[in-house]
N, C-alpha and C. Protein backbone atom coordinates (compact mmCIF):
# COMPACT_ATOMS: atom_id res chain seq x y z
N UNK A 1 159.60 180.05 30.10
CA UNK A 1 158.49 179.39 30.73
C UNK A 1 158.20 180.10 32.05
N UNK A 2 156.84 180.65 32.40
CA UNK A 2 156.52 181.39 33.33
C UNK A 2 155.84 180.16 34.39
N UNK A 3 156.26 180.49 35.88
CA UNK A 3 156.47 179.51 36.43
C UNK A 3 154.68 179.67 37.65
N UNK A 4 153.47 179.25 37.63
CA UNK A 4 152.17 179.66 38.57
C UNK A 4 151.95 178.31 39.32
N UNK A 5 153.14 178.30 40.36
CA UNK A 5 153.12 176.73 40.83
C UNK A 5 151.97 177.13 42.30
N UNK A 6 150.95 175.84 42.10
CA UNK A 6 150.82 176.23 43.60
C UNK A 6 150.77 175.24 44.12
N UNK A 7 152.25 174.68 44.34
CA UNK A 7 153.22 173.66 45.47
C UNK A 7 154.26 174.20 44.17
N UNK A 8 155.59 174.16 45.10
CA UNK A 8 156.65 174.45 45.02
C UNK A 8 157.35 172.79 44.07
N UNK A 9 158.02 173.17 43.11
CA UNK A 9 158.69 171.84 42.50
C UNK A 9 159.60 170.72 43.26
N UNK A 10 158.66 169.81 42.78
CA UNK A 10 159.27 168.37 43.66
C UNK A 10 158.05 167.69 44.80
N UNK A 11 157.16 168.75 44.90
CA UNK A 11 155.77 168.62 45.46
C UNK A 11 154.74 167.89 44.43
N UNK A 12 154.47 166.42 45.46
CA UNK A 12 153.43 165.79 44.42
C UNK A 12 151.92 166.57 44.36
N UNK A 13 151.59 167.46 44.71
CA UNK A 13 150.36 168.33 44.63
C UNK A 13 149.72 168.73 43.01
N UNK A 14 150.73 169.47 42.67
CA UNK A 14 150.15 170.48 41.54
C UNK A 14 151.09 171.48 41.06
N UNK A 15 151.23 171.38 40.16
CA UNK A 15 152.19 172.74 39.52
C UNK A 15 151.68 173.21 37.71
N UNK A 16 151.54 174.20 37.61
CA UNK A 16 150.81 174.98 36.82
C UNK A 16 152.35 175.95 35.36
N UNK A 17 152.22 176.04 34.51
CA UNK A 17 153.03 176.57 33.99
C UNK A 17 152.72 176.83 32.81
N UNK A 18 153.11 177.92 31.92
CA UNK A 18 152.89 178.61 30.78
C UNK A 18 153.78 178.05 30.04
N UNK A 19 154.03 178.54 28.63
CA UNK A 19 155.05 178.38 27.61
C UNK A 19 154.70 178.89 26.09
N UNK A 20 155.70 179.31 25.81
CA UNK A 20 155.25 180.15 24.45
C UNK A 20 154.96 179.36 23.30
N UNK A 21 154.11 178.87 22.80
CA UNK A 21 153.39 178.29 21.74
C UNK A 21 153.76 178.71 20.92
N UNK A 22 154.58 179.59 20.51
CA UNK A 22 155.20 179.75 18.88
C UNK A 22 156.49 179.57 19.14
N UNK A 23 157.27 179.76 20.07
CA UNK A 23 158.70 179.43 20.31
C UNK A 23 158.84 177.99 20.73
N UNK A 24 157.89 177.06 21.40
CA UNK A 24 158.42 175.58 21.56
C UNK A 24 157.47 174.57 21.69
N UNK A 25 158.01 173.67 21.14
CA UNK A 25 157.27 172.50 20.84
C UNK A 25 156.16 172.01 22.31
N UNK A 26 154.74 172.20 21.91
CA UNK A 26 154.74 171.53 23.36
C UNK A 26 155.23 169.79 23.96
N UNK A 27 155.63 169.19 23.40
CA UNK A 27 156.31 167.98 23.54
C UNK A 27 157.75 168.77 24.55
N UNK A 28 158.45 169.12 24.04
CA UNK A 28 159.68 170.13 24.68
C UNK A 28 158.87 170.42 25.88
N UNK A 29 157.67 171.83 26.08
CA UNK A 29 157.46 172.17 27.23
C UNK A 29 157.43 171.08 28.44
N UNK A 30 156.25 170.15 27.79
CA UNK A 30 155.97 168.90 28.91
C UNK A 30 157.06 168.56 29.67
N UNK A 31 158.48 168.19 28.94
CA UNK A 31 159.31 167.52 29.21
C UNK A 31 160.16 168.47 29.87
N UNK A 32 159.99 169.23 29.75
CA UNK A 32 161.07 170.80 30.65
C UNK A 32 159.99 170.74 31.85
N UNK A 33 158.74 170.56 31.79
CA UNK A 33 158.10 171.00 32.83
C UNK A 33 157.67 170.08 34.05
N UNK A 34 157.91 168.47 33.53
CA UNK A 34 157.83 167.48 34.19
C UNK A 34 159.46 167.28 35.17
N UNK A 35 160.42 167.81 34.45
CA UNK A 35 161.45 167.49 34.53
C UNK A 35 161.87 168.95 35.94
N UNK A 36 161.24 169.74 35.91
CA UNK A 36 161.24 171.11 36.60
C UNK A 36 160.37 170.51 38.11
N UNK A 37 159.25 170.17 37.89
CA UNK A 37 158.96 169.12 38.76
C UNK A 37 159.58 168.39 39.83
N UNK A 38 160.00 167.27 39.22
CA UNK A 38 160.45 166.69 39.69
C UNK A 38 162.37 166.91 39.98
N UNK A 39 162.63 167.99 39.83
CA UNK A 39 163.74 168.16 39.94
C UNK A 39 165.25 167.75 39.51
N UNK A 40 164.70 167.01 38.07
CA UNK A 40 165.73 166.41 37.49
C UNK A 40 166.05 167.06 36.17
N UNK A 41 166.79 166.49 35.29
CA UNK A 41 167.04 166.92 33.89
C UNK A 41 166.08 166.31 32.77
N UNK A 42 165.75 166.95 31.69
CA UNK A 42 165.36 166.18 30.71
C UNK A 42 165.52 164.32 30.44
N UNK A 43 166.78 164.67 30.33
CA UNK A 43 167.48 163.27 29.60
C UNK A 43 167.52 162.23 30.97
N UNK A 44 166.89 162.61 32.21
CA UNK A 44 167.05 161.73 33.03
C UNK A 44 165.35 160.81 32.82
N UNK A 45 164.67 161.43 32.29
CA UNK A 45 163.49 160.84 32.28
C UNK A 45 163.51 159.75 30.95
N UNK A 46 161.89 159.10 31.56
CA UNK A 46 161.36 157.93 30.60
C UNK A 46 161.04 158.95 29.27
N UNK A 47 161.47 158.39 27.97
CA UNK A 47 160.56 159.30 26.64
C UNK A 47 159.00 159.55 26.96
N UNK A 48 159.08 160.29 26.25
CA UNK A 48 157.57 160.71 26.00
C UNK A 48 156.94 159.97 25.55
N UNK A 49 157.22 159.37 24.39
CA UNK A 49 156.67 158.78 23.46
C UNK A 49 155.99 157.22 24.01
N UNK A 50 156.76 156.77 25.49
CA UNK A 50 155.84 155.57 25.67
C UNK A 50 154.33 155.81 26.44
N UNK A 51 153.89 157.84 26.55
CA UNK A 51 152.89 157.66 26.99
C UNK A 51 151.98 158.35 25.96
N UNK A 52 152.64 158.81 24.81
CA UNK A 52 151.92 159.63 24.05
C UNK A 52 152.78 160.14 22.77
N UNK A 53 152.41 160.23 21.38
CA UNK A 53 153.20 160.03 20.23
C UNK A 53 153.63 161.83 20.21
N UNK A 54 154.92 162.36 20.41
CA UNK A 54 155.06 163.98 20.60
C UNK A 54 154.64 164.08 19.19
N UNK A 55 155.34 163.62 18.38
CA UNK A 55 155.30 164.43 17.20
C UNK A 55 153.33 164.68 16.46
N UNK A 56 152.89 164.00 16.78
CA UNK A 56 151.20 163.78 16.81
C UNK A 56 150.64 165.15 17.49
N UNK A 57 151.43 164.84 18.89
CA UNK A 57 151.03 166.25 19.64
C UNK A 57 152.01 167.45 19.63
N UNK A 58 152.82 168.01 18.43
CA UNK A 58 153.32 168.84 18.26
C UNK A 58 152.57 169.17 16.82
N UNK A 59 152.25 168.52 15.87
CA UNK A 59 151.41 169.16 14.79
C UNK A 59 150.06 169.45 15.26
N UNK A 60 149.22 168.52 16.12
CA UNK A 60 147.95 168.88 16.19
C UNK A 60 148.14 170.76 16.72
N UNK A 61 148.64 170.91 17.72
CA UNK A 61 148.64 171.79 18.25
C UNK A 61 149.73 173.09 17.10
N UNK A 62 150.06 172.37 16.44
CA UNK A 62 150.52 173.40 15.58
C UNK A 62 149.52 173.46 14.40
N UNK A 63 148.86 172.46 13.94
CA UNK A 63 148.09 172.76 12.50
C UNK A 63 146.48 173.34 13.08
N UNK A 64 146.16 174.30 14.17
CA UNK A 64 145.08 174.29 14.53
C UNK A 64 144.99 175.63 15.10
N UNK A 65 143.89 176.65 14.76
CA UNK A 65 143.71 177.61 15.60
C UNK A 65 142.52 177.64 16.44
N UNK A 66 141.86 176.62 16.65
CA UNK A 66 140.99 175.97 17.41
C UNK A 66 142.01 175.54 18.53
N UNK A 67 141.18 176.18 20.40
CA UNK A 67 141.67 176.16 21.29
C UNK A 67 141.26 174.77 21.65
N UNK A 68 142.35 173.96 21.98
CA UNK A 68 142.35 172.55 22.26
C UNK A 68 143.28 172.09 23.64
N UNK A 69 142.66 171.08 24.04
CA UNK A 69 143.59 170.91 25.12
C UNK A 69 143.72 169.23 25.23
N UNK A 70 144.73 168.93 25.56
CA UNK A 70 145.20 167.15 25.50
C UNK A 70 145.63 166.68 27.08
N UNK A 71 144.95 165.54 27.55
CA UNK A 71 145.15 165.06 28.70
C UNK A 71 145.54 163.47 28.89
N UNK A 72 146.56 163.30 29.54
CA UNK A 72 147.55 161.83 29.28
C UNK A 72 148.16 161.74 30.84
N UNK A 73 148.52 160.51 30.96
CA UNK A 73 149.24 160.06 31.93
C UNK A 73 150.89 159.96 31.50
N UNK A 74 151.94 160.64 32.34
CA UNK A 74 153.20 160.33 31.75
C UNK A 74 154.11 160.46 33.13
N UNK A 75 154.96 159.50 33.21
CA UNK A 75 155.83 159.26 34.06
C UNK A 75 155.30 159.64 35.38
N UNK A 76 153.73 158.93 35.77
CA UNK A 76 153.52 159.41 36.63
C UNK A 76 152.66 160.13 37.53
N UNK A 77 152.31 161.01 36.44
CA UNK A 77 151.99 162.10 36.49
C UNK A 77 150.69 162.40 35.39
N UNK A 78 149.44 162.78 36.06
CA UNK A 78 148.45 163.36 35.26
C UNK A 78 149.16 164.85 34.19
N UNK A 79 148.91 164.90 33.26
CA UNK A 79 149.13 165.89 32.34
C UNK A 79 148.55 166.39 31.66
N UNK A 80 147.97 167.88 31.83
CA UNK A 80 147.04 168.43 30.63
C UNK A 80 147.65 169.73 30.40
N UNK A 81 147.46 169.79 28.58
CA UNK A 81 148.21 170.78 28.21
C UNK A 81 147.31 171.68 26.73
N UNK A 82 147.22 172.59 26.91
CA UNK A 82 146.19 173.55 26.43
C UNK A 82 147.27 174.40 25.35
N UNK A 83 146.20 174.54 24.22
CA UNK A 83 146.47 174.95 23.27
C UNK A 83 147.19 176.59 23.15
N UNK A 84 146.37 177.48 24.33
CA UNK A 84 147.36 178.78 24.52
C UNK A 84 148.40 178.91 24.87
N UNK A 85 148.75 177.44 25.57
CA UNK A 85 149.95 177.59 26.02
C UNK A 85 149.99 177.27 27.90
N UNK A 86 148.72 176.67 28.16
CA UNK A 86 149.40 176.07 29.62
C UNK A 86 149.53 174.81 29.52
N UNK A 87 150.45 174.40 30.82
CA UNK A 87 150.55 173.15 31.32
C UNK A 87 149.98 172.89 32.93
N UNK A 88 149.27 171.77 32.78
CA UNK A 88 149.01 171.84 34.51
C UNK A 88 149.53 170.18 34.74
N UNK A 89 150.47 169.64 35.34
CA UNK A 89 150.87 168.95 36.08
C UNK A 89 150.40 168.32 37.31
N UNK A 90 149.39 166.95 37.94
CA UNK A 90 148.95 166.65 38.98
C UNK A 90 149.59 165.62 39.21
């Protein structure tokens, strides 16, 4: 995961980040990238799933070569996450 923060992690501002769309689930990225954020571990956070169904948003974005992008509230945190492969975090 390539890291285009502009505020440094743990900063409620904005943080920006890539991830390889054929190597990981974006459900996985979110949660590595929320968790990068805020400076904790995965497993320390709320699931995903009470703000948004992953597995829903791991096929859409896998059964589609139409550039798409999905925007949700999760732990917090505004979340939009694009089909090439970014994440932007507010």
């Amino acid at each position: 995961m390539a890291n285009r923060s502009a505020s440094p992690p743990g900063d409620a501002a904005e943080f920006e980040t890539e991830f390889d769309v054929d190597e990981d689930p974006p459900s996985l990225a979110i949660m590595r990238t929320i968790a990068a954020v805020k400076d904790i571990e995965p497993d320390e956070m709320d699931p995903l799933y009470g703000s948004i169904d992953p597995d829903a948003l791991d096929t859409l974005f896998r059964s589609t070569d139409t550039e798409i992008g999905v925007r949700f509230r999760f732990d917090g945190h505004e979340v939009m996450i694009e089909s090439e492969g970014r994440i932007r975090i507010i």
